[in-house]
N, C-alpha and C. Protein backbone atom coordinates (compact mmCIF):
# COMPACT_ATOMS: atom_id res chain seq x y z
N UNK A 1 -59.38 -36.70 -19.20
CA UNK A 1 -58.09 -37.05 -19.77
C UNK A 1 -58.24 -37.19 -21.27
N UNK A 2 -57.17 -36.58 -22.01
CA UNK A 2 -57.71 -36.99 -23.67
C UNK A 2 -56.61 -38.05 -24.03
N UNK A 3 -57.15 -38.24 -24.71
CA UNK A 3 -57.25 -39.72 -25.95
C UNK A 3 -56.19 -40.04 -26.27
N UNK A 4 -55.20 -38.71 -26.49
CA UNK A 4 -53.57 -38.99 -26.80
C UNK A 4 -52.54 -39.12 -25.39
N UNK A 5 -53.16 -38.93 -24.30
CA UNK A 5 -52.41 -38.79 -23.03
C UNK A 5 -52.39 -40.31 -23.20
N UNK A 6 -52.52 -41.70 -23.46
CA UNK A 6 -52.12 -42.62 -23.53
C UNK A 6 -52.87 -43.82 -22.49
N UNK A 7 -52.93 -44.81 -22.43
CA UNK A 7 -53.22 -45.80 -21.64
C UNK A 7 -52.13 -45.59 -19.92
N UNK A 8 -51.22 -45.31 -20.18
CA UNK A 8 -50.23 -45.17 -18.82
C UNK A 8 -50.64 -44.47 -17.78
N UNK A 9 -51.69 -43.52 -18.23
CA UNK A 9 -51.87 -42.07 -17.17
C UNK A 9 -53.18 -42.80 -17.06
N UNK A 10 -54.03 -43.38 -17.34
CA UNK A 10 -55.19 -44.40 -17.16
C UNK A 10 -54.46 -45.32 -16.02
N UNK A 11 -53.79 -46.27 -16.24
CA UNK A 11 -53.24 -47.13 -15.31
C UNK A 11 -52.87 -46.38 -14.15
N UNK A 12 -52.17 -45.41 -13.91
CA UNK A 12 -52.15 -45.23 -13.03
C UNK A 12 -52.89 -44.50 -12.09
N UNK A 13 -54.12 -43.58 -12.62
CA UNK A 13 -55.51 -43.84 -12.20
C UNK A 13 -55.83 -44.83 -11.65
N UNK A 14 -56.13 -45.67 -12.18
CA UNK A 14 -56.55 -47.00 -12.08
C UNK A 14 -55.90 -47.54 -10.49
N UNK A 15 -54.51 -47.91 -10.90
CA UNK A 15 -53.62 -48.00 -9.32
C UNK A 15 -54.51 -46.98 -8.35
N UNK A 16 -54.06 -46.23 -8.51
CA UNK A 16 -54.56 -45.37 -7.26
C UNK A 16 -55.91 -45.40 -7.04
N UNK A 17 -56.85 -45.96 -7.80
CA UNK A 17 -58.14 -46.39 -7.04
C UNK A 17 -57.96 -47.88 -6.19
N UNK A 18 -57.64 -48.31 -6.38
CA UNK A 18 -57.35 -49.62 -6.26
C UNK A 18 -56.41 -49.88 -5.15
N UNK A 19 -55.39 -48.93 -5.30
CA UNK A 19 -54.60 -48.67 -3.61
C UNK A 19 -55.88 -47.92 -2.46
N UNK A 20 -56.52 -47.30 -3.02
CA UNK A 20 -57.52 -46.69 -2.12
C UNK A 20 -58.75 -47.89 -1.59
N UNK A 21 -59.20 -48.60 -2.50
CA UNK A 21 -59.74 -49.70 -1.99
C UNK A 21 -59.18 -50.27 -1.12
N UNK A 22 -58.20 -51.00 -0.87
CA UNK A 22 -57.09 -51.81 -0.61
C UNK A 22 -56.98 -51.36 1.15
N UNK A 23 -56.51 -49.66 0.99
CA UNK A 23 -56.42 -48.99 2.33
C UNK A 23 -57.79 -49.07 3.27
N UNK A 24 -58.99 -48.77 2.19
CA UNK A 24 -60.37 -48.97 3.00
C UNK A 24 -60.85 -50.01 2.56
N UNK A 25 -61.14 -51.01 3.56
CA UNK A 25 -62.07 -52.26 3.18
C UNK A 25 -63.81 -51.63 2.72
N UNK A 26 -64.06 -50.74 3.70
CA UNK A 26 -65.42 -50.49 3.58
C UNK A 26 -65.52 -49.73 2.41
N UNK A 27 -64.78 -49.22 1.74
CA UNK A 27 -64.85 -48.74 0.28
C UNK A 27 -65.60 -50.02 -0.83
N UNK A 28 -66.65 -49.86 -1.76
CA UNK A 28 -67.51 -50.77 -2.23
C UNK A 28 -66.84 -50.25 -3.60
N UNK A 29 -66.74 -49.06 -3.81
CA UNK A 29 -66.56 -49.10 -5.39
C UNK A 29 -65.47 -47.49 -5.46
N UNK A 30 -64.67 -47.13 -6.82
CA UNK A 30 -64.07 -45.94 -6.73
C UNK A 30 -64.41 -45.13 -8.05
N UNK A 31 -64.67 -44.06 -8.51
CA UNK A 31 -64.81 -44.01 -9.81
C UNK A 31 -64.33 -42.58 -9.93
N UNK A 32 -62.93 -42.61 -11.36
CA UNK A 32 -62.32 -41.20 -11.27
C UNK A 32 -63.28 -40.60 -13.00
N UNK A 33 -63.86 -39.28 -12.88
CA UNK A 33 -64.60 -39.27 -14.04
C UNK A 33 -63.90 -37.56 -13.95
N UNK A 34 -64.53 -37.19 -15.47
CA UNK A 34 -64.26 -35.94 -15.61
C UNK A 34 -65.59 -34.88 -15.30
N UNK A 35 -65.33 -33.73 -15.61
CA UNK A 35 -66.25 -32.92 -15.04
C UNK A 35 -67.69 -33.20 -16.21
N UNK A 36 -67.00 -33.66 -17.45
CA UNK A 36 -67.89 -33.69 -18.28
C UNK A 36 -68.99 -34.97 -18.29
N UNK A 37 -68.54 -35.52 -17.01
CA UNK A 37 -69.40 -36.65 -16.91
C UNK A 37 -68.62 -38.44 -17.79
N UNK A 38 -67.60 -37.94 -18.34
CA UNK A 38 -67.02 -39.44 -19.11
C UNK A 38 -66.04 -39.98 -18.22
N UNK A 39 -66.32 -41.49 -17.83
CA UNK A 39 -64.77 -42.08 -17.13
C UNK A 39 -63.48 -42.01 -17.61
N UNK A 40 -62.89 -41.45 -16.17
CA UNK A 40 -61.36 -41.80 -16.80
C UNK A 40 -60.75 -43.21 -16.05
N UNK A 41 -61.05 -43.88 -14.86
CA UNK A 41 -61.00 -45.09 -14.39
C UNK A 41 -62.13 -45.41 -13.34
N UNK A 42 -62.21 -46.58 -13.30
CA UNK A 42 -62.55 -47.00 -12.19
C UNK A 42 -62.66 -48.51 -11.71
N UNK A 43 -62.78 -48.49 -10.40
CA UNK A 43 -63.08 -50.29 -9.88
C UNK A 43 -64.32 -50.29 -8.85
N UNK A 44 -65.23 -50.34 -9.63
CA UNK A 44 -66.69 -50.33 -8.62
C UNK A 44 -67.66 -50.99 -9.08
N UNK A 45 -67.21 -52.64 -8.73
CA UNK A 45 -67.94 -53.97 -9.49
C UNK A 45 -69.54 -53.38 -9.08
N UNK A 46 -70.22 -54.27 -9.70
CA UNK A 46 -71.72 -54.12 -9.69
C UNK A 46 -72.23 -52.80 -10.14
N UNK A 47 -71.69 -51.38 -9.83
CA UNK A 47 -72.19 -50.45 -10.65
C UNK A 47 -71.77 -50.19 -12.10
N UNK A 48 -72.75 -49.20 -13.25
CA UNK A 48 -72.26 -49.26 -14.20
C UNK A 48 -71.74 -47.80 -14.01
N UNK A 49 -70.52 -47.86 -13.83
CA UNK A 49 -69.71 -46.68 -14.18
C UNK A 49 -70.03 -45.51 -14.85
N UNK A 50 -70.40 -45.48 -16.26
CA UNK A 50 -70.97 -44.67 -17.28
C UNK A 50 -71.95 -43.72 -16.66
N UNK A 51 -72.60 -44.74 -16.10
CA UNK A 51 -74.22 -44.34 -15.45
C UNK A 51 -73.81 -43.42 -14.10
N UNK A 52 -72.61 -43.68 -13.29
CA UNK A 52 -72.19 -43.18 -12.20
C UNK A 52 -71.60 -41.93 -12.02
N UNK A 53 -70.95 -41.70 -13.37
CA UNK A 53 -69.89 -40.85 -13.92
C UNK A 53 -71.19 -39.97 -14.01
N UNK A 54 -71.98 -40.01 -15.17
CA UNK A 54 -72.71 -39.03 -15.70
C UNK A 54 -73.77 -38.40 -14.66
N UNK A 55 -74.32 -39.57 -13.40
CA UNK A 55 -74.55 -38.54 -12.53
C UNK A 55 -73.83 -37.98 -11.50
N UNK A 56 -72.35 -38.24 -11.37
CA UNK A 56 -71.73 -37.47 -10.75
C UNK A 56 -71.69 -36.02 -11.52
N UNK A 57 -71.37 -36.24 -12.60
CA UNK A 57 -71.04 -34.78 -13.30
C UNK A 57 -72.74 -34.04 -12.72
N UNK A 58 -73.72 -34.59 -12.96
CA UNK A 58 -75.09 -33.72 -13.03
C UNK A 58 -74.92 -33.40 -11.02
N UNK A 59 -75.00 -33.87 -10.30
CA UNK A 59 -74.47 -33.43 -9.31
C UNK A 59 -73.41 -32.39 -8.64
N UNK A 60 -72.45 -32.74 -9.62
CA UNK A 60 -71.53 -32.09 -9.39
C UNK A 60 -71.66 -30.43 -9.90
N UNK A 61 -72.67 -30.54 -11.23
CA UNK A 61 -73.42 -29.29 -11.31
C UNK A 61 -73.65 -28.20 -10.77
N UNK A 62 -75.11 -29.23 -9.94
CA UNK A 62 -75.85 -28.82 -8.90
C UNK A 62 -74.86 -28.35 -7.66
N UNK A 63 -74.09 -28.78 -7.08
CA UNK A 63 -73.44 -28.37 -5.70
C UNK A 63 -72.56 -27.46 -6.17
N UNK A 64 -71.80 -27.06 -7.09
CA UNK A 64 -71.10 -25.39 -7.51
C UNK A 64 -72.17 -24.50 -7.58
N UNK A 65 -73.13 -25.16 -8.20
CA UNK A 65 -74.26 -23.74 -8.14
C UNK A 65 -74.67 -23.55 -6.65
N UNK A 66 -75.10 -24.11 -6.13
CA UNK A 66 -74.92 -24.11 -4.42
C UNK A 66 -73.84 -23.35 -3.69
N UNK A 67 -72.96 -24.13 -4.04
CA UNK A 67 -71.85 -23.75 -3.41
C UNK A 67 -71.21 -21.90 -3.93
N UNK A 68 -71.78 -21.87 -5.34
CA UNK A 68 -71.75 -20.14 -5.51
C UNK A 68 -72.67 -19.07 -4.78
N UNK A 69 -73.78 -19.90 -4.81
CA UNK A 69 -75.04 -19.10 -4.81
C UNK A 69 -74.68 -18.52 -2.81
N UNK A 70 -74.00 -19.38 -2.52
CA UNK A 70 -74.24 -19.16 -0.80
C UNK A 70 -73.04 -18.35 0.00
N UNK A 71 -71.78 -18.39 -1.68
CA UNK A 71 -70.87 -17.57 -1.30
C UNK A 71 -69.44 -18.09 -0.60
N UNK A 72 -69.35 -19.58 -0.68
CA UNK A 72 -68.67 -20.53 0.19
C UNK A 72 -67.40 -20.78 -0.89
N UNK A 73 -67.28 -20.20 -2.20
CA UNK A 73 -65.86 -21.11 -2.63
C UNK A 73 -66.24 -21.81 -3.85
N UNK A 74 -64.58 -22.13 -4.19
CA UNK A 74 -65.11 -23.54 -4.69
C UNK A 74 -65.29 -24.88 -3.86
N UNK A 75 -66.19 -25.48 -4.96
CA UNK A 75 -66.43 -26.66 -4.29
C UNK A 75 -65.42 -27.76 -4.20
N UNK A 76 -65.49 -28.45 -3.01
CA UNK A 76 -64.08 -29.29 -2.77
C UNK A 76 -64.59 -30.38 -2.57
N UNK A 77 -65.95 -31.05 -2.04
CA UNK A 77 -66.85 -32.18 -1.37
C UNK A 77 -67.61 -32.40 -1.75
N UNK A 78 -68.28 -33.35 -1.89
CA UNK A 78 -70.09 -33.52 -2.02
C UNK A 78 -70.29 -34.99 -1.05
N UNK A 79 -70.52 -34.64 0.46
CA UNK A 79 -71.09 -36.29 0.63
C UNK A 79 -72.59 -36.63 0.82
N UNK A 80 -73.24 -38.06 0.39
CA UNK A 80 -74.50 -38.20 0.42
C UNK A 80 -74.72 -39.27 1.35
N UNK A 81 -75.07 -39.40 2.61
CA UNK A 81 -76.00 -40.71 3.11
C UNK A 81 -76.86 -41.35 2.44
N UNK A 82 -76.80 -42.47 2.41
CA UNK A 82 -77.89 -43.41 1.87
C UNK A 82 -78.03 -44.14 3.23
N UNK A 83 -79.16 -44.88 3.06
CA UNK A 83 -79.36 -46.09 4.36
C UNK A 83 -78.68 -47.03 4.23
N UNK A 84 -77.59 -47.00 3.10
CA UNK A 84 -77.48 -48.28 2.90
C UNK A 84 -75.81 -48.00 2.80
N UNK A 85 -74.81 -46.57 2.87
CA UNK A 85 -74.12 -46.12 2.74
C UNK A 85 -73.85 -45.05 2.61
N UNK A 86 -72.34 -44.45 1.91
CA UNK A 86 -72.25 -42.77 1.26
C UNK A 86 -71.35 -43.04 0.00
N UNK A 87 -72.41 -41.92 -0.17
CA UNK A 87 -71.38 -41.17 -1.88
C UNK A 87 -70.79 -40.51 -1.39
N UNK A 88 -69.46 -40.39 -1.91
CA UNK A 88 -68.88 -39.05 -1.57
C UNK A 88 -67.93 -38.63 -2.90
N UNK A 89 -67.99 -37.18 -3.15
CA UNK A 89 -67.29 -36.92 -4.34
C UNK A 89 -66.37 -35.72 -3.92
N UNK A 90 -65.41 -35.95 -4.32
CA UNK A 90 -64.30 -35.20 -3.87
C UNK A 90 -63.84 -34.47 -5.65
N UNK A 91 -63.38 -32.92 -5.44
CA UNK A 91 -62.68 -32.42 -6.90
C UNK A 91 -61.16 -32.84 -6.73
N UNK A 92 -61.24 -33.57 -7.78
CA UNK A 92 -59.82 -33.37 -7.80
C UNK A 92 -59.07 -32.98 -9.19
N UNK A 93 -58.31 -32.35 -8.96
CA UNK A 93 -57.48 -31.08 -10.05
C UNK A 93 -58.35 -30.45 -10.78
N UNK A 94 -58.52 -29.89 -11.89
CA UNK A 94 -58.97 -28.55 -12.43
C UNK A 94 -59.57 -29.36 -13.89
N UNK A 95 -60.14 -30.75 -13.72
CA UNK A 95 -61.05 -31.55 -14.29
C UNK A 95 -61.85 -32.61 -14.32
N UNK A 96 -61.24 -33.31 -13.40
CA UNK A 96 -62.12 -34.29 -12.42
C UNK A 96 -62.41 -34.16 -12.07
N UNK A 97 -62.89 -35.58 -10.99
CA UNK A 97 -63.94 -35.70 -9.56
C UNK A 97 -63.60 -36.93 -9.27
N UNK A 98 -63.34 -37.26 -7.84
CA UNK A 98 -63.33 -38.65 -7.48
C UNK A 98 -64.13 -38.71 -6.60
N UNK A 99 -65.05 -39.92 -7.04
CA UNK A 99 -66.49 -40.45 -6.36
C UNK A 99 -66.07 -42.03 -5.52
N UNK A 100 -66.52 -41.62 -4.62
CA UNK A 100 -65.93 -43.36 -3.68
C UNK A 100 -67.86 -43.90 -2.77
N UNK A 101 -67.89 -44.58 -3.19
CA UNK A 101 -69.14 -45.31 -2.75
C UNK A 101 -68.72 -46.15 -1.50
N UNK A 102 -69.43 -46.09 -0.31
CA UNK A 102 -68.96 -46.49 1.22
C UNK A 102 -69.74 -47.17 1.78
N UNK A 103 -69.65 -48.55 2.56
CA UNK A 103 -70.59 -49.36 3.48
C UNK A 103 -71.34 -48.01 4.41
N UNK A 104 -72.45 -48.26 5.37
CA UNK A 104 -73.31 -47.56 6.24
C UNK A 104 -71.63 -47.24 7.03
N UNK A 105 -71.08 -48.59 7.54
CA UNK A 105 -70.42 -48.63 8.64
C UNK A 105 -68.92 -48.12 8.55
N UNK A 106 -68.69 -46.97 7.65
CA UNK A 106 -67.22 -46.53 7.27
C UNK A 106 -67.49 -45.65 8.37
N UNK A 107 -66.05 -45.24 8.80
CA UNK A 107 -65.19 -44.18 9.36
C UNK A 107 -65.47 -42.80 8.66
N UNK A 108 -66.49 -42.54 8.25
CA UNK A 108 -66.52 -41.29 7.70
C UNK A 108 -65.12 -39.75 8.03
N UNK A 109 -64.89 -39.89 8.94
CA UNK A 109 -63.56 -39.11 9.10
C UNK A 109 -62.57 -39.54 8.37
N UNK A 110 -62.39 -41.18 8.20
CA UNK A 110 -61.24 -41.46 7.33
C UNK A 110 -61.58 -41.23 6.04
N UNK A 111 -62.92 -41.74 5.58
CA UNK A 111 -63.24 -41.60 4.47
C UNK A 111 -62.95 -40.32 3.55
N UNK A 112 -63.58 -38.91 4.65
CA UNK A 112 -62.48 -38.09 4.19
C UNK A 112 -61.06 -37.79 3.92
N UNK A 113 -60.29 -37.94 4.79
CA UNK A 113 -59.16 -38.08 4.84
C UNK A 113 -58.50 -38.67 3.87
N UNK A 114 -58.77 -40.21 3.26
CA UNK A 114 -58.35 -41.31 2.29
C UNK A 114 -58.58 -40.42 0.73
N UNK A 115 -59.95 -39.79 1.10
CA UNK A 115 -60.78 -39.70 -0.46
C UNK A 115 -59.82 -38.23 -0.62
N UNK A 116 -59.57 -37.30 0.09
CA UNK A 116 -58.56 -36.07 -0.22
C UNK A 116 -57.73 -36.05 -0.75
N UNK A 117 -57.34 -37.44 0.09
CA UNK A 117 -55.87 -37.61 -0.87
C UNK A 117 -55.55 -38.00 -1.91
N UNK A 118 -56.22 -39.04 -2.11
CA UNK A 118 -55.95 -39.73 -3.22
C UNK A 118 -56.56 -38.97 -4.23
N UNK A 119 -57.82 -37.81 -4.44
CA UNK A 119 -58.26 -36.93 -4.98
C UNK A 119 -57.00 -36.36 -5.52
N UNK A 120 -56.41 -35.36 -4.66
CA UNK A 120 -55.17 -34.77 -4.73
C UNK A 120 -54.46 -35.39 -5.65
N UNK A 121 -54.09 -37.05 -5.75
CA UNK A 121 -52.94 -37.09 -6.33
C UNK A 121 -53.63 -37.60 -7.73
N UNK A 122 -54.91 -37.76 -7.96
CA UNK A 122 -55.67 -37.92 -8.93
C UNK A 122 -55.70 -36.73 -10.07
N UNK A 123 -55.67 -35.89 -9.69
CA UNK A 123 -55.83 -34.40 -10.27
C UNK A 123 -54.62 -34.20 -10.47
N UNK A 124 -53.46 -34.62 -9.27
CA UNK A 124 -52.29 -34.47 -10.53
C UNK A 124 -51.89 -35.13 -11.55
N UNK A 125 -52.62 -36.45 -11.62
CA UNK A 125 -52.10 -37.42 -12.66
C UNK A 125 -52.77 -37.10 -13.72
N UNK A 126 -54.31 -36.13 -13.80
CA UNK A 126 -55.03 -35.92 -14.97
C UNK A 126 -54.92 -34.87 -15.54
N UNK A 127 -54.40 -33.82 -14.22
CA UNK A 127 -53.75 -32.60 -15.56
C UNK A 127 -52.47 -32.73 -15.86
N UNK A 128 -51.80 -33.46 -15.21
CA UNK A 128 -50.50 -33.53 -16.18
C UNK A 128 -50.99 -34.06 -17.50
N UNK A 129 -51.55 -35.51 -17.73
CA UNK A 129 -52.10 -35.92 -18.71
C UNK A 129 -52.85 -34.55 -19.82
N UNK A 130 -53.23 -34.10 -19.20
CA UNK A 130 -54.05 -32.84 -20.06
C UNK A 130 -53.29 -32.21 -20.61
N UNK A 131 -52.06 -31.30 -19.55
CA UNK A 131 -51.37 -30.52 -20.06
C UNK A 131 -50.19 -31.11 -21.56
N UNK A 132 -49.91 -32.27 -21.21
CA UNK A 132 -48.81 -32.78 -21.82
C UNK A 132 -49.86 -33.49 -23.48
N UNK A 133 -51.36 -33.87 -23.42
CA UNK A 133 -51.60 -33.50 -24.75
C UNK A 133 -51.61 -32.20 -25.47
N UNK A 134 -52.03 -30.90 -24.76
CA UNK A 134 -52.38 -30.17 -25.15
C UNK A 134 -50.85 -29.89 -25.69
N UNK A 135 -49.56 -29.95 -25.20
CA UNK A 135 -48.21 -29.62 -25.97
C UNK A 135 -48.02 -30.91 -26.85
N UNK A 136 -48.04 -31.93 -27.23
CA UNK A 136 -48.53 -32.83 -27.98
C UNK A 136 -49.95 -32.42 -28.95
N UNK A 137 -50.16 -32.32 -28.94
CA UNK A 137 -51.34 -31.27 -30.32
C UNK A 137 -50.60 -30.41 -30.97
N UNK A 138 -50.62 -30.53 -32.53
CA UNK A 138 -50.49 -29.45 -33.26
C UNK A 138 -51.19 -28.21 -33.34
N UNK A 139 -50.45 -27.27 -33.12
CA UNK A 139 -50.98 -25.68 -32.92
C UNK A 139 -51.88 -25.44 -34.34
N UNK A 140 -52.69 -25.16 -34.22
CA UNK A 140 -53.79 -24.81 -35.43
C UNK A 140 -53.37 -23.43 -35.87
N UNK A 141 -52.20 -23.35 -36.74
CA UNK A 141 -51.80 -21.72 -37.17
C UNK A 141 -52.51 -21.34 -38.27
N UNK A 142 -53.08 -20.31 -37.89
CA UNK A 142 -53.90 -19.98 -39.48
C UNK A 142 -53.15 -19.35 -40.25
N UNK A 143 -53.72 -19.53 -41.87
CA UNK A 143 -52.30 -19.10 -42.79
C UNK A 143 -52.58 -17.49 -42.57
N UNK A 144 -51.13 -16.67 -42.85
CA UNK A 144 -51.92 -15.45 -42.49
C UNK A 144 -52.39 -14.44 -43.85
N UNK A 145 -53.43 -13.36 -43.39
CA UNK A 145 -54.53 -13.20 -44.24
C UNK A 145 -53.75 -11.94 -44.77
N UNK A 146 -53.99 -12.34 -46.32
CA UNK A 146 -53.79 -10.90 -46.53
C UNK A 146 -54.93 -10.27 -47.27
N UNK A 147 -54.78 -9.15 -47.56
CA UNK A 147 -55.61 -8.35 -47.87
C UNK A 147 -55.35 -7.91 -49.13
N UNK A 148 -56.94 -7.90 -50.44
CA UNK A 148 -56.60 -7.40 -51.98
C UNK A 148 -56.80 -6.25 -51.99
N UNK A 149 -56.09 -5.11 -52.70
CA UNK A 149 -56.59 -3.59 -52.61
C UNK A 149 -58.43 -4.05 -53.94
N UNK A 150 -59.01 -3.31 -53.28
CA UNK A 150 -60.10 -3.04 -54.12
C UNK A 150 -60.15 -1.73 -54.84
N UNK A 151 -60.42 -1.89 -56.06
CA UNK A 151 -60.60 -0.92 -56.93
C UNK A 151 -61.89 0.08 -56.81
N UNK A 152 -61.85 1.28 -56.74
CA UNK A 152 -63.13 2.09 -56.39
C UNK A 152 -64.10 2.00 -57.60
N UNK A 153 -65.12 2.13 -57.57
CA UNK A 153 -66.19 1.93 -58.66
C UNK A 153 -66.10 3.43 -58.93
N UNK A 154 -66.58 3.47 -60.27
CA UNK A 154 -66.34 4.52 -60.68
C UNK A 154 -67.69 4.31 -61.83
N UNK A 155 -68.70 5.61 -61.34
CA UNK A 155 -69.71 5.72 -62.13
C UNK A 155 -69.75 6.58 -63.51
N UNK A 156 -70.35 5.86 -64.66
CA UNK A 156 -70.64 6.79 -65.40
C UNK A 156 -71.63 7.77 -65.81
N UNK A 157 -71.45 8.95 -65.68
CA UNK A 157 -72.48 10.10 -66.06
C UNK A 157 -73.00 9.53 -67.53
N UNK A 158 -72.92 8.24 -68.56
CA UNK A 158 -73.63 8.45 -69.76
C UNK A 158 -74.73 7.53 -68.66
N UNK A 159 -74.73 7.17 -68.12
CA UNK A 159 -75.87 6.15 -67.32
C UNK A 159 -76.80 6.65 -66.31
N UNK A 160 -76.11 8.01 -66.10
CA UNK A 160 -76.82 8.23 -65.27
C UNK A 160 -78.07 9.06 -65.66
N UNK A 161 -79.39 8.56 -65.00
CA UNK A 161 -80.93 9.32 -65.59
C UNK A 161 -81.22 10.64 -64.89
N UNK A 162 -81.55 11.34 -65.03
CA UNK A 162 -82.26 12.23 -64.65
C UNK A 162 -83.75 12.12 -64.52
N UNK A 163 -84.91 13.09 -63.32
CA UNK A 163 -85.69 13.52 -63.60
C UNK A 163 -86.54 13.96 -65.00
N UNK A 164 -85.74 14.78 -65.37
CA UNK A 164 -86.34 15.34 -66.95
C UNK A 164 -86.05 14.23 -68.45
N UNK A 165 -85.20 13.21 -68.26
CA UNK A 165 -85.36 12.46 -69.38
C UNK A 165 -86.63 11.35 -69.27
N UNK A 166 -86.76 11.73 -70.21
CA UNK A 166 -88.07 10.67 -70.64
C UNK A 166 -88.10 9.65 -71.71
């Protein structure tokens, strides 16, 4: 999301992680980041976000190259077991990623289900945000160029040497 899309399109990021908590108890943390690895919200006490974001993006890497190399698409998922839970990172719109961190004991079917959606409506809240700076930015018009006639050089025969002068 850039810088001029405003605090509002943040908040309501924000909401919508936070309604997603709310819907899943077993949800531990939510984090909406961009592809470039920088947060655009999140609510996932105890982790540091920054740190979460940036390896989602390096992940998120890794599984398009996967996901090209094998011929499958784009990528739409990434989930990880831990012993102790799941990552799961979902794309959402055409610059994010929403990452939702899960107890061992989630519904993994819902988990999908919950994390799609709210993905979905995540990606619309961040490219609208995108699109509506990018028409908010001044167009960078370059002045236009013109062109000086150049004068042909023109040599003189008193300068010019010959072989035979000495």
């Amino acid at each position: 999301m850039a810088a001029e899309s405003g605090s509002s399109d943040r908040e309501a990021v924000l909401d919508e992680l936070r309604r997603l908590r709310t819907r899943m108890p077993q949800l531990t943390g939510a984090l909406a980041a961009g592809v470039d690895g920088l947060v655009v919200a999140h609510d996932c006490p105890g982790v540091d976000p920054e740190g979460l974001a940036a390896l989602t993006a390096a992940q998120l890497g890794v599984a398009v190259r996967v996901s090209d190399a094998t011929g499958k698409g784009d990528l739409k998922e990434l989930l990880v077991r831990g012993e102790d839970g799941y990552v799961a990172t979902y794309a959402a719109g055409h610059s994010a990623v929403l990452t939702l961190l899960a107890e061992d004991r989630v519904n993994v079917g819902r988990l999908h289900l919950e994390g799609r959606r709210a993905a979905a409506r995540i990606g619309e809240l961040v490219d609208a945000a995108e699109a509506a700076a990018k028409v908010l930015r001044p167009a960078r018009s370059a002045a236009p160029r013109t062109r000086t006639t150049r004068t042909p050089r023109t040599s003189t025969t008193t300068d010019a040497r010959t072989a035979t002068d000495s």
